[in-house]
PDB file of N, CA and C in Angstrom:
ATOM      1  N   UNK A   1     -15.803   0.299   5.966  1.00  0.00           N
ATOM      2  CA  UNK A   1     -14.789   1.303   5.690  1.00  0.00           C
ATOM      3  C   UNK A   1     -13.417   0.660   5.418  1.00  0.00           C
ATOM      4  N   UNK A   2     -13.488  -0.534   5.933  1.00  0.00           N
ATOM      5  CA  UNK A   2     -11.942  -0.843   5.806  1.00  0.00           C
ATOM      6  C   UNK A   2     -11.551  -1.575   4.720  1.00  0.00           C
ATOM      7  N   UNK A   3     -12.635  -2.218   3.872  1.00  0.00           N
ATOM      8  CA  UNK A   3     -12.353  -2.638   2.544  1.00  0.00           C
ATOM      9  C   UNK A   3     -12.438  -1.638   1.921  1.00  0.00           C
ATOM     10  N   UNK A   4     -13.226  -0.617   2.154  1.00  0.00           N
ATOM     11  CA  UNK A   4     -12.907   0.633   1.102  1.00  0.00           C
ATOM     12  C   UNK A   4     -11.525   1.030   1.149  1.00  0.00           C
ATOM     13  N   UNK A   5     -10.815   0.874   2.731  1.00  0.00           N
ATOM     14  CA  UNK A   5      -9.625   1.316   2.585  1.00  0.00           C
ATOM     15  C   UNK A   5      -8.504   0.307   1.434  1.00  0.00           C
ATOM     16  N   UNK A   6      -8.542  -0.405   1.737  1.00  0.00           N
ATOM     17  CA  UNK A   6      -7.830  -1.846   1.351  1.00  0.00           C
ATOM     18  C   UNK A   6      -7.835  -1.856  -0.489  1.00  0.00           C
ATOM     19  N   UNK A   7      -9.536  -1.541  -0.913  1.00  0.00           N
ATOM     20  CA  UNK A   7      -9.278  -1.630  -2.378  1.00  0.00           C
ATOM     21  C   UNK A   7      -8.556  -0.154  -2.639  1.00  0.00           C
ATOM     22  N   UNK A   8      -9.016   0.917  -2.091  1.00  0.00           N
ATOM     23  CA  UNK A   8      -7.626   2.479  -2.447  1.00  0.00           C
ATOM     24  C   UNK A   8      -6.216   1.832  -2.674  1.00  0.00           C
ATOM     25  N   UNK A   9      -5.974   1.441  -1.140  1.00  0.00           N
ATOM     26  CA  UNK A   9      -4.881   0.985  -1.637  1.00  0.00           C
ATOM     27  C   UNK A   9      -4.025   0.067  -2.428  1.00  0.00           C
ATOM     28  N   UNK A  10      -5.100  -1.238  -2.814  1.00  0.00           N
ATOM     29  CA  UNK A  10      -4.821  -2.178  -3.899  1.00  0.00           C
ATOM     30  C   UNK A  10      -4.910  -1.511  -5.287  1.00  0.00           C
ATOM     31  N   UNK A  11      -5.841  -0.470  -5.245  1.00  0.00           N
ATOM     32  CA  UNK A  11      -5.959   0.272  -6.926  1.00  0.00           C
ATOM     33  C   UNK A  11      -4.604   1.513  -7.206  1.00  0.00           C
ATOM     34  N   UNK A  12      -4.100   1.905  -5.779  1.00  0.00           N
ATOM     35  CA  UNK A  12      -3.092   2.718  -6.046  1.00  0.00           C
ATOM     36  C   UNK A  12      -1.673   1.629  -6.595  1.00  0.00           C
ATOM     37  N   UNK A  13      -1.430   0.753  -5.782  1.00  0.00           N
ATOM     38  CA  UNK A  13      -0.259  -0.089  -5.815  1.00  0.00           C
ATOM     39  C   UNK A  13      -0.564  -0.621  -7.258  1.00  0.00           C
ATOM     40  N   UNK A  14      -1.665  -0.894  -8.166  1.00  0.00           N
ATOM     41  CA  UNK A  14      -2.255  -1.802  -9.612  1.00  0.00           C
ATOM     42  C   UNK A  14      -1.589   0.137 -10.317  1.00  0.00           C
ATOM     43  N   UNK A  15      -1.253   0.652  -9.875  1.00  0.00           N
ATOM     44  CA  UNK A  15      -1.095   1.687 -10.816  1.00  0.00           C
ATOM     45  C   UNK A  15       0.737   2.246 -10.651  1.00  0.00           C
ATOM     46  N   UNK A  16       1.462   1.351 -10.044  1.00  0.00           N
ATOM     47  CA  UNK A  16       2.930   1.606  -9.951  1.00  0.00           C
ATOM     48  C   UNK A  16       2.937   0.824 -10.932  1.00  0.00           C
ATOM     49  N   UNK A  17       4.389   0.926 -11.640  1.00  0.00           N
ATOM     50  CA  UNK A  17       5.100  -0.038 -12.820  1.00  0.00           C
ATOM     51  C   UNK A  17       5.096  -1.303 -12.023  1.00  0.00           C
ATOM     52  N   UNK A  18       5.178  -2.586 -13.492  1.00  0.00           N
ATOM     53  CA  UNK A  18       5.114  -3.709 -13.301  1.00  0.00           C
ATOM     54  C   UNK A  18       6.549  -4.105 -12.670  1.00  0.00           C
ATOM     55  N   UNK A  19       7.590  -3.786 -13.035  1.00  0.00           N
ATOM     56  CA  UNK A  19       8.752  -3.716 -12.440  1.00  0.00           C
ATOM     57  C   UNK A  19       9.576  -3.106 -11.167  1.00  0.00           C
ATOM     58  N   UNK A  20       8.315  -2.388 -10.244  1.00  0.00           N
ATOM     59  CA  UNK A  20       7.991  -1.639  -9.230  1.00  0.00           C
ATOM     60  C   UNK A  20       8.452  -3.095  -8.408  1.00  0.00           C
ATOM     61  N   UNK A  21       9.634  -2.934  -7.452  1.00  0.00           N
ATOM     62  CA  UNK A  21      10.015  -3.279  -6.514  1.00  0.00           C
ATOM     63  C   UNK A  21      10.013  -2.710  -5.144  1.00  0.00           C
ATOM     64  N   UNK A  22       9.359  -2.941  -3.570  1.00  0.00           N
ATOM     65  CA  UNK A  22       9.064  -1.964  -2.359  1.00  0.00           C
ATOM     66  C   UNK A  22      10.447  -3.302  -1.632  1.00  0.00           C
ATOM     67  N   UNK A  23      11.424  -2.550  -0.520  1.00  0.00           N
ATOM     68  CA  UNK A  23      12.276  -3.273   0.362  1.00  0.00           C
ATOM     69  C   UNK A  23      11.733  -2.887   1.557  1.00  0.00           C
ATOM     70  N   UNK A  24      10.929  -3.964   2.321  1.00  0.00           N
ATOM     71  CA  UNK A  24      10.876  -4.082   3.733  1.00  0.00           C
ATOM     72  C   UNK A  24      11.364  -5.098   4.523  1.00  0.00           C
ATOM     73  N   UNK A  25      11.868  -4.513   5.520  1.00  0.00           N
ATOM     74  CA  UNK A  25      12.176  -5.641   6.686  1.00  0.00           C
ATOM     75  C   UNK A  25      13.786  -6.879   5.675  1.00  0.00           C
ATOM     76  N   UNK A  26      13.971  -6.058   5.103  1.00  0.00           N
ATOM     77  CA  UNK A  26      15.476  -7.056   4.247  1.00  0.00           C
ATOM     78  C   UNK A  26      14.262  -7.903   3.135  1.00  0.00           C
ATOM     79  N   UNK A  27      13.709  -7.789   2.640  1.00  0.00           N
ATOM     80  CA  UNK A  27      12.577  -8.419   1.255  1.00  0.00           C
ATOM     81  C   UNK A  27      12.090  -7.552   0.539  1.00  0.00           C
ATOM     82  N   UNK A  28      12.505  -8.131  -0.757  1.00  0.00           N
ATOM     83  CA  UNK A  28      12.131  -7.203  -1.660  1.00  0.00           C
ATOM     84  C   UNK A  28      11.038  -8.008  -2.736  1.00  0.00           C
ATOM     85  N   UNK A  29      10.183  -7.300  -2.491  1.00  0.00           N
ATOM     86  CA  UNK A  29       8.490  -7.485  -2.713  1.00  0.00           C
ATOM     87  C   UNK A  29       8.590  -7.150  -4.122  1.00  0.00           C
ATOM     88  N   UNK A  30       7.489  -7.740  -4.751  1.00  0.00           N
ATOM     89  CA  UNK A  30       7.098  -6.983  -6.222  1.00  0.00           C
ATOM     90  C   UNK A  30       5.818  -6.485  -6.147  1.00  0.00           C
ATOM     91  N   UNK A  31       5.592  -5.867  -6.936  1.00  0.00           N
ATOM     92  CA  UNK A  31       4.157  -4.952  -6.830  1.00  0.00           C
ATOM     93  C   UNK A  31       2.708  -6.093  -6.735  1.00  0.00           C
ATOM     94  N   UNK A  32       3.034  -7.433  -7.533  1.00  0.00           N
ATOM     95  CA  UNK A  32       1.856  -8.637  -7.497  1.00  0.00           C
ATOM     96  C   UNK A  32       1.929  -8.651  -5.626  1.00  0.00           C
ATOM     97  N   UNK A  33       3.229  -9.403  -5.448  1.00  0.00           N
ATOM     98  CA  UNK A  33       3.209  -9.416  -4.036  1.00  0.00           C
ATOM     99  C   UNK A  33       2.728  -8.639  -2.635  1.00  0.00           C
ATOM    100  N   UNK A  34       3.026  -7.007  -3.048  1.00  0.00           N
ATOM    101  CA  UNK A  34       2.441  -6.683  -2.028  1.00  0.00           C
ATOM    102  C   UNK A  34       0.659  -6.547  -2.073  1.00  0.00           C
ATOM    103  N   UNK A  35       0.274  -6.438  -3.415  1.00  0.00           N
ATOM    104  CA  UNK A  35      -1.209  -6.744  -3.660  1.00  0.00           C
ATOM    105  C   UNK A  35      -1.785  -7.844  -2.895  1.00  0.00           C
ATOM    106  N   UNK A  36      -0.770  -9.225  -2.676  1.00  0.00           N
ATOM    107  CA  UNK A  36      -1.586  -9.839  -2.346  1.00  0.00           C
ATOM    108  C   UNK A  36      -1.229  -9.904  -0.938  1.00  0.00           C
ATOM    109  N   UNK A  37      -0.537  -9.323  -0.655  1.00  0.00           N
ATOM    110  CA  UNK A  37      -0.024  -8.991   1.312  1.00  0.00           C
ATOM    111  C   UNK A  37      -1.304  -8.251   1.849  1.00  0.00           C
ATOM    112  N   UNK A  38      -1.556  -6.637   0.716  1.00  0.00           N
ATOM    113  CA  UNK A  38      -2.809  -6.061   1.372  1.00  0.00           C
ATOM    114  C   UNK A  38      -4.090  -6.940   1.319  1.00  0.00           C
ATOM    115  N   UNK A  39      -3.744  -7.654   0.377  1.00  0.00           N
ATOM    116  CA  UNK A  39      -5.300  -8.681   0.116  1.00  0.00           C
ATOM    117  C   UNK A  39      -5.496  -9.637   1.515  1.00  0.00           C
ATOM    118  N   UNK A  40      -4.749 -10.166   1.825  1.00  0.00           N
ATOM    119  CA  UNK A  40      -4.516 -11.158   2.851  1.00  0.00           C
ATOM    120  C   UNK A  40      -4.573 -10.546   4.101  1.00  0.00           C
ATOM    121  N   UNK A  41      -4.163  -9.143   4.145  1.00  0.00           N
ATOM    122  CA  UNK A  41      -4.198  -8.266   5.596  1.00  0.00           C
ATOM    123  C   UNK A  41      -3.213  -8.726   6.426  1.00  0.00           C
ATOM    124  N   UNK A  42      -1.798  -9.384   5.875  1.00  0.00           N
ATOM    125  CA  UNK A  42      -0.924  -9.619   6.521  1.00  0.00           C
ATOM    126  C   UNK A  42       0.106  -8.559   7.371  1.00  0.00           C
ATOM    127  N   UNK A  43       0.796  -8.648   8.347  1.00  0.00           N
ATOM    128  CA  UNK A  43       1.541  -7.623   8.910  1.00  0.00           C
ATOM    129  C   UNK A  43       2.445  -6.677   8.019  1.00  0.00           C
ATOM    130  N   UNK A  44       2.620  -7.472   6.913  1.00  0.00           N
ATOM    131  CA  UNK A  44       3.302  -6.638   6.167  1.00  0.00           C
ATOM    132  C   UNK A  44       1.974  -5.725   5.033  1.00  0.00           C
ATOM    133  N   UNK A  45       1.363  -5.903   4.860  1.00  0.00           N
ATOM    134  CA  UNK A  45       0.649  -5.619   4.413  1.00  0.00           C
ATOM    135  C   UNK A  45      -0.956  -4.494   4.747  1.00  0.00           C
ATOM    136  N   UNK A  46      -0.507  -4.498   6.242  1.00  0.00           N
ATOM    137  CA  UNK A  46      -1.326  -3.710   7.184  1.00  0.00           C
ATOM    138  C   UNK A  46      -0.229  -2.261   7.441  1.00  0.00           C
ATOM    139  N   UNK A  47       1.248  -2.945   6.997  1.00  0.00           N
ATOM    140  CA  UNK A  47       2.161  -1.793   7.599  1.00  0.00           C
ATOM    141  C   UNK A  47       2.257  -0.786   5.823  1.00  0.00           C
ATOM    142  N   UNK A  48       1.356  -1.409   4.736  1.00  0.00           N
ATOM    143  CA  UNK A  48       1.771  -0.915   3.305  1.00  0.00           C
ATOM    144  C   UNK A  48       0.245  -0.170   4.088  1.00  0.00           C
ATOM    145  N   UNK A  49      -0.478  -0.319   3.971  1.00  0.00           N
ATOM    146  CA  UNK A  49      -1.940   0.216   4.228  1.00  0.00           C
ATOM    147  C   UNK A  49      -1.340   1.224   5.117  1.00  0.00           C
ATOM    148  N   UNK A  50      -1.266   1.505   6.014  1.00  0.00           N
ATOM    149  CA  UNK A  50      -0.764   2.126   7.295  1.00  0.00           C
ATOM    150  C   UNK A  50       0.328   3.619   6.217  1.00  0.00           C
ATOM    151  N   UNK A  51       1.129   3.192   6.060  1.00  0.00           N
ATOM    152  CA  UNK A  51       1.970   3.721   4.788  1.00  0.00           C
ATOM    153  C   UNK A  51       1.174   5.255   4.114  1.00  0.00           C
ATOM    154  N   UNK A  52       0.346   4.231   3.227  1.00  0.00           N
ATOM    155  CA  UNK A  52      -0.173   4.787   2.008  1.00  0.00           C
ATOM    156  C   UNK A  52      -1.225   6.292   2.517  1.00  0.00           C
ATOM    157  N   UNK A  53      -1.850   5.302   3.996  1.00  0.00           N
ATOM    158  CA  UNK A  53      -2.995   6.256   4.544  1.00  0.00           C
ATOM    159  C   UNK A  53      -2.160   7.408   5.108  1.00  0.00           C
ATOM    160  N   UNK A  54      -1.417   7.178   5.259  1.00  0.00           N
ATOM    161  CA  UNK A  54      -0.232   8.365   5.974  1.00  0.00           C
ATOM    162  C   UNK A  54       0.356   9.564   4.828  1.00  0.00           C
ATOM    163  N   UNK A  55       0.456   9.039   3.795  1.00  0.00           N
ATOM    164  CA  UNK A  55       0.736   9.677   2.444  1.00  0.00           C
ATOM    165  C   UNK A  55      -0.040  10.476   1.836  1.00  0.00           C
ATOM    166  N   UNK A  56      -1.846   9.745   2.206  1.00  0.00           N
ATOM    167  CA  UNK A  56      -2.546  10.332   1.727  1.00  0.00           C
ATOM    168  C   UNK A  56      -2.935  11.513   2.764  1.00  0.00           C
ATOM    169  N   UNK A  57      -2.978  11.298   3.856  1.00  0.00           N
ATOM    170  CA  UNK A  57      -3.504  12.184   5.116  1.00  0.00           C
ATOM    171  C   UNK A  57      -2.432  13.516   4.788  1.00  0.00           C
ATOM    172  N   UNK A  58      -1.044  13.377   4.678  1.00  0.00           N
ATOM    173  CA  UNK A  58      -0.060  14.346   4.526  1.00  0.00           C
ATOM    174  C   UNK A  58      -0.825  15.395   3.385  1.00  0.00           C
ATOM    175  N   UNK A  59      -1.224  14.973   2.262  1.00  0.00           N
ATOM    176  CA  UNK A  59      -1.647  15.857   1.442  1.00  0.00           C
ATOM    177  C   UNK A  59      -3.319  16.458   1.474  1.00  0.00           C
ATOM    178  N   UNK A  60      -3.981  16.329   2.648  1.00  0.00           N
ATOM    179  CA  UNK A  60      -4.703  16.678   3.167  1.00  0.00           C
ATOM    180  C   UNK A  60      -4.488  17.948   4.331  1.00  0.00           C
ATOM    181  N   UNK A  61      -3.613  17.477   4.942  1.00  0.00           N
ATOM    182  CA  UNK A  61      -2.776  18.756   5.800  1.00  0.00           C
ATOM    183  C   UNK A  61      -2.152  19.793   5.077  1.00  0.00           C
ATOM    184  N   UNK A  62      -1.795  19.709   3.836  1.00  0.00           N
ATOM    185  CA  UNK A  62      -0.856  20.303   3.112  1.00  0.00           C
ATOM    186  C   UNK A  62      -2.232  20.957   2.403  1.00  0.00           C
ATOM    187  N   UNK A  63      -2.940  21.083   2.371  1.00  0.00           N
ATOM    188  CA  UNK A  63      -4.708  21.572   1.475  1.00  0.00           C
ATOM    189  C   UNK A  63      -5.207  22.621   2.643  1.00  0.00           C
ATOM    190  N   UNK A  64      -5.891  21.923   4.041  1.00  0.00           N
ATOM    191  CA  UNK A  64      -6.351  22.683   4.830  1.00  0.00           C
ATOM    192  C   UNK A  64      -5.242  23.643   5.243  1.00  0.00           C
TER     193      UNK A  64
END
């Protein structure tokens, strides 16, 4: 389940603009970069996952 989670969220982030900049923690990431943060499962990159699933769950509440 959790690579299923991981590629959602690598195929959502492959679908922001190439010029798509995210600021965490004072760093400002580019869209390659955080691809390869979720790829790696780094802290920053567990907190983009964490994020996204939260984004998506919201519009699930907003349905039921």
């Amino acid at each position: 389940m959790e690579d299923k989670i991981k590629e959602l969220v690598i195929a959502r982030l492959r679908r922001m603009p190439l010029n798509y900049k995210f600021a965490i923690r004072g760093e400002s990431l580019s869209r390659a970069e955080l691809i390869s943060c979720v790829n790696k499962r780094t802290e920053i990159g567990e907190r983009i996952i964490k994020m996204h699933l939260n984004y998506l769950r919201s519009f699930k509440k907003n349905v039921e």
